[in-house]
N, C-alpha and C. Protein backbone atom coordinates (compact mmCIF):
# COMPACT_ATOMS: atom_id res chain seq x y z
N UNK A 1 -30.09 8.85 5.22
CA UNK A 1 -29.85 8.73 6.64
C UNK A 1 -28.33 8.78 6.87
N UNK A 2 -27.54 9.58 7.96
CA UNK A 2 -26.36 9.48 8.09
C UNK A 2 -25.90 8.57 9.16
N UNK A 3 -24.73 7.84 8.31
CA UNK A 3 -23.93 7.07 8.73
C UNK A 3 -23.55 7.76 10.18
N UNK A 4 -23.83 6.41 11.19
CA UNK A 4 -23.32 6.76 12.42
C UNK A 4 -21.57 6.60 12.83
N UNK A 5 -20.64 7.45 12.64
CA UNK A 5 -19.14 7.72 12.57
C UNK A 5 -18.98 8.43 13.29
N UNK A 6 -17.52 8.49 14.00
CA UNK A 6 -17.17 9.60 14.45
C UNK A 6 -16.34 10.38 13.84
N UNK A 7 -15.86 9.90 12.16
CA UNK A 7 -15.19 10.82 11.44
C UNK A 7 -16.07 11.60 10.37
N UNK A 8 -15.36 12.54 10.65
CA UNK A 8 -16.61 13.60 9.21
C UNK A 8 -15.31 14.00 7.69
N UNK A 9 -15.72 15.00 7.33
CA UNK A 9 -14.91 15.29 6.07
C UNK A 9 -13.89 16.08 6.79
N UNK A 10 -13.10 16.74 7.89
CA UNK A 10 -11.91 16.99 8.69
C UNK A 10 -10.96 15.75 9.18
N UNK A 11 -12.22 14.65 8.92
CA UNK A 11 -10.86 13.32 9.36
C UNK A 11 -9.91 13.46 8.60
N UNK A 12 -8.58 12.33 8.73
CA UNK A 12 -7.02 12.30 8.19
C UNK A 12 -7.27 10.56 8.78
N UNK A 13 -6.37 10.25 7.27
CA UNK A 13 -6.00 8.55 7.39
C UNK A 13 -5.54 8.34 9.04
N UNK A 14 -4.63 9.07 9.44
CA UNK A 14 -4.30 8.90 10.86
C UNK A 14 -5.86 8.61 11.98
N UNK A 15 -6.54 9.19 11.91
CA UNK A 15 -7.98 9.66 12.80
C UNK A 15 -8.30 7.91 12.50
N UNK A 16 -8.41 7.58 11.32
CA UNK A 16 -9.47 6.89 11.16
C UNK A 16 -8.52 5.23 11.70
N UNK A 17 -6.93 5.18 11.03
CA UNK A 17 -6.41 3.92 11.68
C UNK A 17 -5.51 3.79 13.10
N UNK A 18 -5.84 5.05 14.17
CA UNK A 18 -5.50 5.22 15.04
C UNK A 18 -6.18 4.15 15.61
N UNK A 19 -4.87 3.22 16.67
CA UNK A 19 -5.45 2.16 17.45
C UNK A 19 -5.91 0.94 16.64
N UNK A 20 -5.55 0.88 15.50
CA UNK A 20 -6.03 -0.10 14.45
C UNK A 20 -4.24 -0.66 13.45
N UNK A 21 -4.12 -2.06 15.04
CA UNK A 21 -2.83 -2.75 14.48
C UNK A 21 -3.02 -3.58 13.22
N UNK A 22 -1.97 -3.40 12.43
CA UNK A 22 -2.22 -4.03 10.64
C UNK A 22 -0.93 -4.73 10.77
N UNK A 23 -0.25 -5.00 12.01
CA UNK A 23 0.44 -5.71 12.36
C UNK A 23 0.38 -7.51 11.60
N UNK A 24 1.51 -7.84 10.46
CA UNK A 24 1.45 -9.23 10.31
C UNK A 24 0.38 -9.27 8.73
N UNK A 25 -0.10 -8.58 8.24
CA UNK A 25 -1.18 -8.10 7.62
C UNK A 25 -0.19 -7.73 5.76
N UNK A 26 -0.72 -8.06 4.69
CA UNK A 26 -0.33 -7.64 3.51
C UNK A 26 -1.21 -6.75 2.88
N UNK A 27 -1.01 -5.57 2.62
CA UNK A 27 -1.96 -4.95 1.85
C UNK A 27 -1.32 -4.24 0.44
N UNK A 28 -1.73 -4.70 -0.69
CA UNK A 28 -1.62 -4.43 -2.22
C UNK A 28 -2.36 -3.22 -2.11
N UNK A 29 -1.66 -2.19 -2.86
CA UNK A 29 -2.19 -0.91 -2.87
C UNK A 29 -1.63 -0.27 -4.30
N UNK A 30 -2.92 -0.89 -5.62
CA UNK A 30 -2.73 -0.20 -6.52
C UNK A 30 -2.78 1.81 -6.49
N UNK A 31 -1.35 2.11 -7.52
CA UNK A 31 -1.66 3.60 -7.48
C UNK A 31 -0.96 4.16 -6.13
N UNK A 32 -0.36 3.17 -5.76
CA UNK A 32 0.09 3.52 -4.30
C UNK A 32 1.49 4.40 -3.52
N UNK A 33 1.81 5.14 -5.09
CA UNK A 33 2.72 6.17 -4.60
C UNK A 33 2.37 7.60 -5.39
N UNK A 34 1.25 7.77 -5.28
CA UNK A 34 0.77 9.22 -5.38
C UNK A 34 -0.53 9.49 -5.04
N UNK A 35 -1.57 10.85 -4.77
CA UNK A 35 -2.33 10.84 -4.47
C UNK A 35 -3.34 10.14 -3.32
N UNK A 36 -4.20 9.56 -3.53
CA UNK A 36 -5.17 9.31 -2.16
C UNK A 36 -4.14 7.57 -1.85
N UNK A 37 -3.70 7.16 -2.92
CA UNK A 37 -2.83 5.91 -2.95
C UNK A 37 -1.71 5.83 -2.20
N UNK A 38 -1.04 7.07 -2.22
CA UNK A 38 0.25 7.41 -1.17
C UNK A 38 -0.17 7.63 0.29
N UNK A 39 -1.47 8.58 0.42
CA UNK A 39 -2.05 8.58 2.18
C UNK A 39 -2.13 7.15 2.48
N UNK A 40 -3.19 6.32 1.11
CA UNK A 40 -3.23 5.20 1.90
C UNK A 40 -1.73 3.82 2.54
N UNK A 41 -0.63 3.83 1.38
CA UNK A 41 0.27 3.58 1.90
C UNK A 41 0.84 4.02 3.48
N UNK A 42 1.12 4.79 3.12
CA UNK A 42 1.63 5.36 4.38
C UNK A 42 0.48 5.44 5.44
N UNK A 43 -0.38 5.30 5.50
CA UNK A 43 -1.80 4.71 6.60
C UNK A 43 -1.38 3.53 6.81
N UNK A 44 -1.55 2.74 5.97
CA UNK A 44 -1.21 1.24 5.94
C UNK A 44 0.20 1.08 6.74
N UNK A 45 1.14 1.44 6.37
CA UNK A 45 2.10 0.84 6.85
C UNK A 45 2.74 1.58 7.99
N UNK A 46 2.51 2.74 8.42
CA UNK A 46 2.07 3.24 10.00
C UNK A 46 1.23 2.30 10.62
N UNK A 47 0.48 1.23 10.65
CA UNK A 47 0.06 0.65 10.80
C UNK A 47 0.64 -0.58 11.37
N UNK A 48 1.55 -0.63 10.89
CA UNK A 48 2.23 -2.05 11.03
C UNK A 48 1.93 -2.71 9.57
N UNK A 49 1.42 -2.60 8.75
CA UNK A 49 0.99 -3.61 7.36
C UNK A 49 2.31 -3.58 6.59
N UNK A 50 2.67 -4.47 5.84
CA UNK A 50 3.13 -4.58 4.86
C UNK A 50 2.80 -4.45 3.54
N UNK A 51 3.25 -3.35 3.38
CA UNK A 51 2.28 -2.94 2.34
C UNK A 51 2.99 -3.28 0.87
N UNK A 52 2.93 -3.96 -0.41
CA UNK A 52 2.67 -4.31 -1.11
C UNK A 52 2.10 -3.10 -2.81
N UNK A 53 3.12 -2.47 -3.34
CA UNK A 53 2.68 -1.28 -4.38
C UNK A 53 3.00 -1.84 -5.58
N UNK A 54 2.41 -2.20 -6.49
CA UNK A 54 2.69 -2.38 -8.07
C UNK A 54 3.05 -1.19 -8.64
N UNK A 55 3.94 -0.93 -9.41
CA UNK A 55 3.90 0.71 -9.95
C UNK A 55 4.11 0.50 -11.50
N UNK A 56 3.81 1.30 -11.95
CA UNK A 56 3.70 1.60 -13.64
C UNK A 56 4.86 2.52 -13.57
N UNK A 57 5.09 3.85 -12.75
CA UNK A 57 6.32 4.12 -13.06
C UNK A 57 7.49 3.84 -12.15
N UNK A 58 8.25 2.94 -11.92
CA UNK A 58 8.94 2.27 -11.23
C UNK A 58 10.04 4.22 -10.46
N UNK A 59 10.35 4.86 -11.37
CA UNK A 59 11.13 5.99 -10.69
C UNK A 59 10.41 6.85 -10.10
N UNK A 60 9.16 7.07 -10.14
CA UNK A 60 8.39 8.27 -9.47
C UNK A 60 7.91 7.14 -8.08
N UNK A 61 7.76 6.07 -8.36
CA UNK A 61 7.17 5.13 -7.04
C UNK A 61 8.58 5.26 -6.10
N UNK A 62 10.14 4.91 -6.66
CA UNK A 62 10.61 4.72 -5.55
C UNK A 62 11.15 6.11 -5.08
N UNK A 63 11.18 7.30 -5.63
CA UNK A 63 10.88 8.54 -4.89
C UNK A 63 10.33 8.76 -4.25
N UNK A 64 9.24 8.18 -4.17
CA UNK A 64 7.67 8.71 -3.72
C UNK A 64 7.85 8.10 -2.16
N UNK A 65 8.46 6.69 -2.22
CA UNK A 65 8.22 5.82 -0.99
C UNK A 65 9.75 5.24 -0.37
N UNK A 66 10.68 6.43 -1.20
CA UNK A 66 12.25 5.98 -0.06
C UNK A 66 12.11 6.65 1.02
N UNK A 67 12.56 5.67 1.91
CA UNK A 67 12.78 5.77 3.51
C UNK A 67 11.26 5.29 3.81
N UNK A 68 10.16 4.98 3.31
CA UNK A 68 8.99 4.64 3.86
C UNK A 68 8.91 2.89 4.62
N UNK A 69 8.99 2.96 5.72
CA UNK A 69 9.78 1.54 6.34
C UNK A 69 7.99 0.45 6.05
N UNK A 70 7.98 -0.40 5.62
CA UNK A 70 7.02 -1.29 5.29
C UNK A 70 6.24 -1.34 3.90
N UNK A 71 7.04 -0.67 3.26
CA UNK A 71 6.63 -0.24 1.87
C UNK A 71 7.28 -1.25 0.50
N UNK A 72 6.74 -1.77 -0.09
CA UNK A 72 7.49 -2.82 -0.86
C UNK A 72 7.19 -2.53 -2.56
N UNK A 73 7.99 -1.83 -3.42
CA UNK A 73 7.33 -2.09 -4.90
C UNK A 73 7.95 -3.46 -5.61
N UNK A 74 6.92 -3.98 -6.04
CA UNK A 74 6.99 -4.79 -7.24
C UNK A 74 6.75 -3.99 -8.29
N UNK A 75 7.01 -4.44 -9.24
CA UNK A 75 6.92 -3.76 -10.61
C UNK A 75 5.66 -4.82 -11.42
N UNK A 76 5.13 -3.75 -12.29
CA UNK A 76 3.52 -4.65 -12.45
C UNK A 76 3.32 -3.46 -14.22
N UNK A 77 3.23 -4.67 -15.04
CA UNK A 77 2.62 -3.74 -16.39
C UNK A 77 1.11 -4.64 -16.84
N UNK A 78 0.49 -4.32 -16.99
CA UNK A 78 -0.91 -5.20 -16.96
C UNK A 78 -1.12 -5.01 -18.16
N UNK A 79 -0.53 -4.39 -19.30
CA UNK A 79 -0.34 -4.79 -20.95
C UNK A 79 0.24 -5.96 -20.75
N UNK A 80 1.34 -6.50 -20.34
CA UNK A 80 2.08 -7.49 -20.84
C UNK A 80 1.83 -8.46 -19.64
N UNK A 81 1.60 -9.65 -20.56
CA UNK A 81 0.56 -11.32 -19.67
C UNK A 81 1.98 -11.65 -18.86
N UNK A 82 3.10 -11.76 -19.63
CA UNK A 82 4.19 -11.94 -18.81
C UNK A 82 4.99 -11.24 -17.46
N UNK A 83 4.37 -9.66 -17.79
CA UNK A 83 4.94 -9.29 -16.65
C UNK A 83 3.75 -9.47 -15.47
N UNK A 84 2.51 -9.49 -15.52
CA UNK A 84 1.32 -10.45 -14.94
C UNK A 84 2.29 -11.61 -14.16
N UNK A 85 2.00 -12.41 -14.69
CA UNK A 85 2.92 -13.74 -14.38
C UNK A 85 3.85 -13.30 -13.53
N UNK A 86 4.95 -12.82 -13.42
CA UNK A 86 5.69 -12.17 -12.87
C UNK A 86 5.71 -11.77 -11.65
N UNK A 87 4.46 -10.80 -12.08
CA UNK A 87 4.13 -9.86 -10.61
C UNK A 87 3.48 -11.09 -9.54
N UNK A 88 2.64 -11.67 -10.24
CA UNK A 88 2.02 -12.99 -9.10
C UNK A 88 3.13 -13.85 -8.79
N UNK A 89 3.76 -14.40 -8.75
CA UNK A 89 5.14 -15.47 -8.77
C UNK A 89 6.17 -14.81 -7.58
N UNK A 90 6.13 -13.05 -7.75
CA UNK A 90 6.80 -12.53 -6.95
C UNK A 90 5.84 -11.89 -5.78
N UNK A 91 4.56 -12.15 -6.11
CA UNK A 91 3.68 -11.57 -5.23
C UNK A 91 3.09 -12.74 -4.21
N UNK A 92 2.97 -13.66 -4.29
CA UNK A 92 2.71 -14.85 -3.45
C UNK A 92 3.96 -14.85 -2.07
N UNK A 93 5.24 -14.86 -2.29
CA UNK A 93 6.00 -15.35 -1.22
C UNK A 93 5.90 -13.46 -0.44
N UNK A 94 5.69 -12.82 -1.39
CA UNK A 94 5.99 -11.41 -0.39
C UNK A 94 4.53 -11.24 0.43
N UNK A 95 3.46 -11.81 0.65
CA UNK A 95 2.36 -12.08 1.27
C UNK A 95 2.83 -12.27 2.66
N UNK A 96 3.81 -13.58 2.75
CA UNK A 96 4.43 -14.03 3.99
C UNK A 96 5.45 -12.87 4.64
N UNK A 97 5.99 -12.11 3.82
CA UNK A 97 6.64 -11.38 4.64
C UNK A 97 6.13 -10.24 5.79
N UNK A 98 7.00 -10.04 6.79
CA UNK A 98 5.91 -8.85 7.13
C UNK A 98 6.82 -7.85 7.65
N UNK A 99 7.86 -7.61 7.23
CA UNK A 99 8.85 -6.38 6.89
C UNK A 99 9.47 -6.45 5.92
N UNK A 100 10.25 -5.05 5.10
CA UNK A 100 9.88 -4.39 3.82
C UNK A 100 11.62 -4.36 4.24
């Protein structure tokens, strides 16, 4: 049975968070400076969200997302328990923020 939407497979992240304030809002967005991860950033934080990116490669992320205004990388290696630790410690107070 199809889902009753008004977006089909021609929608764009824009279509779908048009009119949809993320104003005040944190959103963690693993993967979040390339591919379907980068639309969603930049969805997100057109939005008003503060958006929140862990990156594995710290130089292709901040290419990916300079000049992107609400865009925040932390740095995140999920081999190492310490940099874990890390990322949460620095990821708790940036929750409260809500510009980048």
């Amino acid at each position: 049975m199809p889902l009753k939407s008004p977006f089909g497979a021609a929608s764009i992240a824009s279509d779908v968070m048009a009119e949809i304030d993320q104003g005040g809002r944190t959103a963690l967005v693993t993967g979040g400076y390339s591919g379907l991860g980068l639309v969603t950033t930049k969805a997100l934080a057109a939005a008003g969200a503060h958006v929140v990116v862990p990156p594995r490669d710290l130089t292709r992320a901040q290419a990916a997302l300079t000049g992107l205004p609400g865009a925040e990388l932390l740095p995140l290696d999920l081999t190492d328990a310490a940099a874990v630790a890390d990322f949460t410690t620095a990821f708790v107070p940036a929750v409260g923020r809500s510009t980048c």
